[in-house]
Protein backbone atom coordinates (compact mmCIF):
# COMPACT_ATOMS: atom_id res chain seq x y z
CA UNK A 1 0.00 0.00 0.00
CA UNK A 2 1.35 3.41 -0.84
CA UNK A 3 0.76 6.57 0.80
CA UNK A 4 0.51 9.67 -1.57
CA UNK A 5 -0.87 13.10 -0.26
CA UNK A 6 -1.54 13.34 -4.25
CA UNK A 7 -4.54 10.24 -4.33
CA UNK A 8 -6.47 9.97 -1.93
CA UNK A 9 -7.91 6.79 -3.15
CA UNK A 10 -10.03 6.20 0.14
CA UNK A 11 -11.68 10.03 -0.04
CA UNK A 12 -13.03 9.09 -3.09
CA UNK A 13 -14.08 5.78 -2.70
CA UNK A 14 -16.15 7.18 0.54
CA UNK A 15 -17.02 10.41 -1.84
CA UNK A 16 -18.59 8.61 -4.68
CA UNK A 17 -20.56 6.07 -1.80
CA UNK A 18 -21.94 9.73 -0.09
CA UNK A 19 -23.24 10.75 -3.16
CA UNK A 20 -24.79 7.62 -4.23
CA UNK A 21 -26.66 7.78 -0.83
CA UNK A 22 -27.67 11.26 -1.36
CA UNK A 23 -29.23 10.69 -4.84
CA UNK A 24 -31.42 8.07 -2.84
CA UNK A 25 -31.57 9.83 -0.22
CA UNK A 26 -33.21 12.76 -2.16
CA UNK A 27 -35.36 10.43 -4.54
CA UNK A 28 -36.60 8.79 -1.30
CA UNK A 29 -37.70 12.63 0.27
CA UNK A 30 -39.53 13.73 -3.43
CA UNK A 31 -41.78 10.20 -3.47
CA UNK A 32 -42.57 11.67 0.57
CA UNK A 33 -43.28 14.87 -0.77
CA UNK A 34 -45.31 13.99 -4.00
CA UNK A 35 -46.78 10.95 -2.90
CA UNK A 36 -45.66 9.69 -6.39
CA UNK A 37 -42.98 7.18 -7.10
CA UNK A 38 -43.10 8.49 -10.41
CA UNK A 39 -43.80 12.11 -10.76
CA UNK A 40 -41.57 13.00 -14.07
CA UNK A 41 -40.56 10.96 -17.52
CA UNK A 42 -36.65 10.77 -16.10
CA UNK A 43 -38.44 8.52 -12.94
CA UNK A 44 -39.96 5.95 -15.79
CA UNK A 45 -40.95 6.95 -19.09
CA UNK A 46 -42.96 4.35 -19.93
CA UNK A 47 -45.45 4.18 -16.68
CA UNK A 48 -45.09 7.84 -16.70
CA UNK A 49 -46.45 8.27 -20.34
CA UNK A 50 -49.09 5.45 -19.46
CA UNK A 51 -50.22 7.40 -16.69
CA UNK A 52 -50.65 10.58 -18.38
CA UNK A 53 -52.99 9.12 -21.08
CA UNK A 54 -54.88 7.38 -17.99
CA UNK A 55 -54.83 11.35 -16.76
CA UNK A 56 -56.35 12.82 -20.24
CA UNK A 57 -59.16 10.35 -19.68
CA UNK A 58 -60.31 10.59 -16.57
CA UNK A 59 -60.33 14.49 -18.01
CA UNK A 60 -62.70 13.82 -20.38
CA UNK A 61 -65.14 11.38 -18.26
CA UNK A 62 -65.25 15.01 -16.10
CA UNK A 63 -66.75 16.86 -19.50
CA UNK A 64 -68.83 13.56 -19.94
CA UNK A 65 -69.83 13.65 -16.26
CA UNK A 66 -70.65 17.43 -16.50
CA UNK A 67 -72.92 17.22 -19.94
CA UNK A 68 -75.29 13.93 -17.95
CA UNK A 69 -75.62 16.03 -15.41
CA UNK A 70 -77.03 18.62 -17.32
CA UNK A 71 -78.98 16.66 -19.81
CA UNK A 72 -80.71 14.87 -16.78
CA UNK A 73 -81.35 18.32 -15.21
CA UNK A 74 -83.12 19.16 -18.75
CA UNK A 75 -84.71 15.83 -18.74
CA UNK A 76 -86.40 15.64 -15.21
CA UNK A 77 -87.63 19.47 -15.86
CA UNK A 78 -89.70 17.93 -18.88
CA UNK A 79 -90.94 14.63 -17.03
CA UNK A 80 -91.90 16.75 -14.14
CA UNK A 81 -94.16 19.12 -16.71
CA UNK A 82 -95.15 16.30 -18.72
CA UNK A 83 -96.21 14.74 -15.10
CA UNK A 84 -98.03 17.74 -14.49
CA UNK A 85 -100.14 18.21 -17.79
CA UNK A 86 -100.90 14.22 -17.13
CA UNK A 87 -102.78 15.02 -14.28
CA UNK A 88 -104.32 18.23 -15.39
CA UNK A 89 -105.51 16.38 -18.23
CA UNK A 90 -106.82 13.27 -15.68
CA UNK A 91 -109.23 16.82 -13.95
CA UNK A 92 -110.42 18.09 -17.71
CA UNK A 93 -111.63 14.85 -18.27
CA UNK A 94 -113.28 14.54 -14.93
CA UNK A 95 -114.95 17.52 -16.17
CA UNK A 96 -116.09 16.48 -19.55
CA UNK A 97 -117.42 13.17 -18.31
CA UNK A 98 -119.41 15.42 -15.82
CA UNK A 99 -120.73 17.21 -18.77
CA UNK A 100 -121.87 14.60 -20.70
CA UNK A 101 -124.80 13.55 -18.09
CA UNK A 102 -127.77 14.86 -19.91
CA UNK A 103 -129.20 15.21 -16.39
CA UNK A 104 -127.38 18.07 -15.68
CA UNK A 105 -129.39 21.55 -15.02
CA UNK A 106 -128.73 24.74 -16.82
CA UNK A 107 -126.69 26.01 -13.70
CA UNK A 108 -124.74 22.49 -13.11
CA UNK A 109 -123.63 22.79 -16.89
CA UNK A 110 -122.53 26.28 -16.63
CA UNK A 111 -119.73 25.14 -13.69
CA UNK A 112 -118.09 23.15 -15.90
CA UNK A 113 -116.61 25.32 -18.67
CA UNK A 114 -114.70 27.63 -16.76
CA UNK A 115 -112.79 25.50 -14.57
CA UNK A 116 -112.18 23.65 -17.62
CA UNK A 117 -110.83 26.46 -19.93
CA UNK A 118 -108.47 27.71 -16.85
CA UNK A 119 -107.14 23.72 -16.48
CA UNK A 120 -106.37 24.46 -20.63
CA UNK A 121 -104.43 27.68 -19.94
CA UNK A 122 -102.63 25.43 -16.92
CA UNK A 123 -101.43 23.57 -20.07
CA UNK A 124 -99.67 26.51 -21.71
CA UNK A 125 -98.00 28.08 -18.56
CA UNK A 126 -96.75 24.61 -17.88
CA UNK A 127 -95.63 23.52 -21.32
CA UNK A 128 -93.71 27.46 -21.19
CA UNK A 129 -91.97 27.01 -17.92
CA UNK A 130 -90.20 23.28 -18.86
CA UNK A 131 -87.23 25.62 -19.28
CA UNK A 132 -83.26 24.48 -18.29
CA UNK A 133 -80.29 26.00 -19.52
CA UNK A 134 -82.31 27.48 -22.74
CA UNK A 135 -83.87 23.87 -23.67
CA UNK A 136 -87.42 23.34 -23.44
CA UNK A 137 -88.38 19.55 -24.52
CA UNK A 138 -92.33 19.61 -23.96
CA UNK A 139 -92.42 23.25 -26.48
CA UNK A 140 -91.98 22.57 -30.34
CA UNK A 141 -88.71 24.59 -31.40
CA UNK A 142 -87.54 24.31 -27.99
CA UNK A 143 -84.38 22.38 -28.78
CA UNK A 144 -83.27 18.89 -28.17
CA UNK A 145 -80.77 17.41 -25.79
CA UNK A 146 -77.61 15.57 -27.12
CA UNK A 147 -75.37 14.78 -24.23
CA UNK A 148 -71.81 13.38 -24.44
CA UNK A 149 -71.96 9.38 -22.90
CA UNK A 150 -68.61 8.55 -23.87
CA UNK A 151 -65.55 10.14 -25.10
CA UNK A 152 -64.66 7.25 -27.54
CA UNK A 153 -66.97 4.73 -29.36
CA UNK A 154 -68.64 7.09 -31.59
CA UNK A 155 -69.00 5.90 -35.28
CA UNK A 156 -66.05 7.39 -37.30
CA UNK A 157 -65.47 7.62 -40.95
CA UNK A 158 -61.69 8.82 -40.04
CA UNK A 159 -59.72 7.30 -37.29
CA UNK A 160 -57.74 10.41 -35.96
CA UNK A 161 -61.12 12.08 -35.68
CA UNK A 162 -62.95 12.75 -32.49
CA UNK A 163 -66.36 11.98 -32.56
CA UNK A 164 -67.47 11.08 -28.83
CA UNK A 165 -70.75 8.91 -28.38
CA UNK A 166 -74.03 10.50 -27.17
CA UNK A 167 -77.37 10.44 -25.59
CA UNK A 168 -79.91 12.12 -27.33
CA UNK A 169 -83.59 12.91 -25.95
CA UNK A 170 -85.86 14.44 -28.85
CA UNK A 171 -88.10 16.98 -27.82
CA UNK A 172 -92.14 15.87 -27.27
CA UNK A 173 -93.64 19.41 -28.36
CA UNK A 174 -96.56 19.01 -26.01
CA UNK A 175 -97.95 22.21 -26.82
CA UNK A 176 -98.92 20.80 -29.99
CA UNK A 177 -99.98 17.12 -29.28
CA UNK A 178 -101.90 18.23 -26.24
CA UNK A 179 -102.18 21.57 -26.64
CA UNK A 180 -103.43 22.20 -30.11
CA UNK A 181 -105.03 19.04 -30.10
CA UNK A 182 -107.91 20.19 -27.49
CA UNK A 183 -107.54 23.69 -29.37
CA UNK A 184 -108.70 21.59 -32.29
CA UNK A 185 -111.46 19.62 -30.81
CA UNK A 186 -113.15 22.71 -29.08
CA UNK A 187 -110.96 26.56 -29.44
CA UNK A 188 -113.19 27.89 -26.56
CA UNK A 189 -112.79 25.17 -24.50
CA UNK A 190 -116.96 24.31 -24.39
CA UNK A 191 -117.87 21.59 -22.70
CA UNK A 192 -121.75 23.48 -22.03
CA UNK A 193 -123.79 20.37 -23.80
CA UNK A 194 -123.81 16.91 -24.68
CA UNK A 195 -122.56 16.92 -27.86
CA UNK A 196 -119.18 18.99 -26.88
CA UNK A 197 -118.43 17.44 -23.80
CA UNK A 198 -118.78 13.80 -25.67
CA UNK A 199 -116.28 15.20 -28.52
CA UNK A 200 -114.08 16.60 -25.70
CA UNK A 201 -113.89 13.38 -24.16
CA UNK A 202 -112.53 11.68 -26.95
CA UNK A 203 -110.06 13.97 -27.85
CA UNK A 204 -108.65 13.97 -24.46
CA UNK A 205 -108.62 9.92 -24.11
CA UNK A 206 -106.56 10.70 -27.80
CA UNK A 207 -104.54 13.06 -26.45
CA UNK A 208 -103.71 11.09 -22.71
CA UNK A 209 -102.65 8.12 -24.70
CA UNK A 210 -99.92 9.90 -26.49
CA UNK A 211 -98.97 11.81 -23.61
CA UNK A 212 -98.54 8.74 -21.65
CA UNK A 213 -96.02 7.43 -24.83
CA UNK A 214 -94.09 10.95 -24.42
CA UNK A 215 -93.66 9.92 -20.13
CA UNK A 216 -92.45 6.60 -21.22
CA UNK A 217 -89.90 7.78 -23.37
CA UNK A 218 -88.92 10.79 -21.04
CA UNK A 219 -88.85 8.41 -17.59
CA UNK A 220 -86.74 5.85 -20.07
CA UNK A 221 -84.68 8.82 -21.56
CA UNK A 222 -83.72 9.49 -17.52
CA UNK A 223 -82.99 6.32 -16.73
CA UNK A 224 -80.50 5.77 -19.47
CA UNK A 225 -79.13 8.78 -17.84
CA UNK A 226 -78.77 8.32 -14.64
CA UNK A 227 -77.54 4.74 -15.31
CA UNK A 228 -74.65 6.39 -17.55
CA UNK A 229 -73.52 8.87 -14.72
CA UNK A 230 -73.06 5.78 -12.48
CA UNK A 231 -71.06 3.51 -14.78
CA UNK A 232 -69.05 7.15 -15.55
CA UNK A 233 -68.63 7.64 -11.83
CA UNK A 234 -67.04 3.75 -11.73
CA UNK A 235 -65.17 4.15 -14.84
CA UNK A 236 -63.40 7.23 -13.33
CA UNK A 237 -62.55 5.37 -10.08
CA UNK A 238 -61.29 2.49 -11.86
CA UNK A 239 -58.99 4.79 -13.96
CA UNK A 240 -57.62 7.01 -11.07
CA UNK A 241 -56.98 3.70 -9.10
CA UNK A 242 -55.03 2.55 -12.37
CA UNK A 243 -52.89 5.93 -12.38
CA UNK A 244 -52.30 4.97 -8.51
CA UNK A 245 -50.69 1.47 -8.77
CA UNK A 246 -48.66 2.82 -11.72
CA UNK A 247 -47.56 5.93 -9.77
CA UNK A 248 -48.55 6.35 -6.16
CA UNK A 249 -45.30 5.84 -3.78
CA UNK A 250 -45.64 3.07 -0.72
CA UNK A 251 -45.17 5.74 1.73
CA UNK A 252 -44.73 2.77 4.03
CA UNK A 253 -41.68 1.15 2.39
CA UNK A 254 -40.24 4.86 1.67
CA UNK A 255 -40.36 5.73 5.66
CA UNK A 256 -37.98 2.72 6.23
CA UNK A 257 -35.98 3.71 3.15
CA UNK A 258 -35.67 7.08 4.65
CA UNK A 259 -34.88 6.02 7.69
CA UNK A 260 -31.73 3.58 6.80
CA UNK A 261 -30.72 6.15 3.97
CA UNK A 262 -30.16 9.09 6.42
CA UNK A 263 -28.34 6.44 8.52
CA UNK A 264 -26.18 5.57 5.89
CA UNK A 265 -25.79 9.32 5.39
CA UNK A 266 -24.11 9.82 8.60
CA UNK A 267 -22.22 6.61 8.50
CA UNK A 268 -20.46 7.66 4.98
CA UNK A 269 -20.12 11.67 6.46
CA UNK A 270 -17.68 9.32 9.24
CA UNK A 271 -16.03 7.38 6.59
CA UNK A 272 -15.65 10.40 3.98
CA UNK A 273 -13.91 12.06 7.67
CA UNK A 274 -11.57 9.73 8.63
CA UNK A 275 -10.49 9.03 4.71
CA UNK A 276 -9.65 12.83 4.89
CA UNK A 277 -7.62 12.45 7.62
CA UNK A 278 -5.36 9.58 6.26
CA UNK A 279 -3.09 12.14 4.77
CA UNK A 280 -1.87 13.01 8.27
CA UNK A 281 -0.71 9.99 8.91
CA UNK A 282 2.68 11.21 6.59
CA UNK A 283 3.71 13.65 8.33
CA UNK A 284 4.71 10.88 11.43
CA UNK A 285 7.25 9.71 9.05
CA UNK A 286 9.50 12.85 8.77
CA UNK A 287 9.78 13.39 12.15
């Protein structure tokens, strides 16, 4: 063994070890701080870049999320009109049937008609109020509602092309099947004699049968809704639990890390000390 005050071959030996167990010492502290085990493309490119397309998707299932929401808030609006005109109509033909008993008085067939014209105008204030965000599906011309279901699985002509998968409700223009249609049968809403009340009747039978096709295809239209926000809601757990077990740091196993890495610290600071020091040891042989 030689001794040179030149090389100090131990130094470095304990130099290079110091830094080795600072580099992991200082991973070890970012996964603490981050949470991550890989927060950057230099940790591992390939889990990294995985991760970040996991990332852009859960993204977009936040737009999907947010365009449900508000096609079920249009939606429920409608069925709760559509609900409403159901019954009204369910009280106007109470009233017609009423007016169809040819044993009615004068004065018992003159109570009739304006309780039923007022139910009519019910109608129109209702079918003008189904308003959410500018759509109104029980008015004609009030728009439809196309909400985004799915980023991907739309049909595409291109590949590169977006073109995201929706839900589409198509508007029931109530004030024209209902509406117009009692307009039609009777414009002043007479139900005074036999004759009227009879042709009243029928229309509104007419008119309650389609209605009660426009509920079933609103309630459906809700259901298909609300059964897409929860299999969006799973979708986006699943994926953030994917980003986790590609990226999330065991906190666990970096606490012990930690722990015997700042131990080694101080055990190489010793050894990087007393390397430093070997150089003394010359001078003792020119005294």
């Amino acid at each position: 063994m030689s001794f040179s005050v030149n090389t100090n071959i131990g130094a470095m030996t304990a130099l290079q070890s110091l830094n080795a167990t600072n580099s992991q010492l200082a991973t070890t502290q970012s996964r603490i701080n981050t949470g991550l085990s890989v927060s950057s493309t230099k940790d591992d490119s390939a889990a990294y870049n995985i991760a970040q397309g996991l990332r852009s998707d859960i993204s977009g299932l936040t737009a999907v999320s947010s365009s449900l929401n508000n096609a079920k808030s249009v939606t429920d609006v409608a069925v709760a009109g559509a609900e409403s005109i159901s019954d009204i109509l369910n009280q106007m033909k109470t009233l017609a049937a009423k007016s169809v008993d040819n044993t009615l008085t004068t004065d018992q067939r003159d109570q009739p008609p304006p309780v039923f014209t007022k139910l009519r105008g019910q109608i129109t204030t209702i079918v003008d109020s189904a308003d959410f965000n500018g759509i109104n599906l029980l008015k004609t011309g009030g728009g439809d509602v196309s909400a985004l279901q799915s980023l991907k699985g739309g049909a595409s002509t291109t590949a590169p092309d977006w073109n995201p998968s929706t839900l589409d409700v198509t508007n029931v223009g109530l004030d024209v099947s209902v509406g117009d249609a009692i307009d039609a049968a009777n414009a002043t809403g007479d139900i005074s004699d036999q004759t009227t009340a009879q042709s009243m009747l029928d229309t509104i039978k007419t008119v309650s049968d389609g209605l009660a096709t426009n509920l079933s295809d609103l309630g459906a239209a809700s259901r298909t809704i609300d059964s897409q926000l929860t299999f969006t809601g799973k979708l986006s757990d699943a994926l953030e639990r994917g980003v986790g077990n590609l990226v999330d740091a065991d906190l666990a196993k970096e606490s012990a890390n930690l722990q015997a890495l700042q131990v080694k610290q101080q055990l190489g600071v010793q050894a990087l000390s007393i390397a430093n020091q070997a150089p003394q040891t010359i001078l003792s042989l020119f005294r």
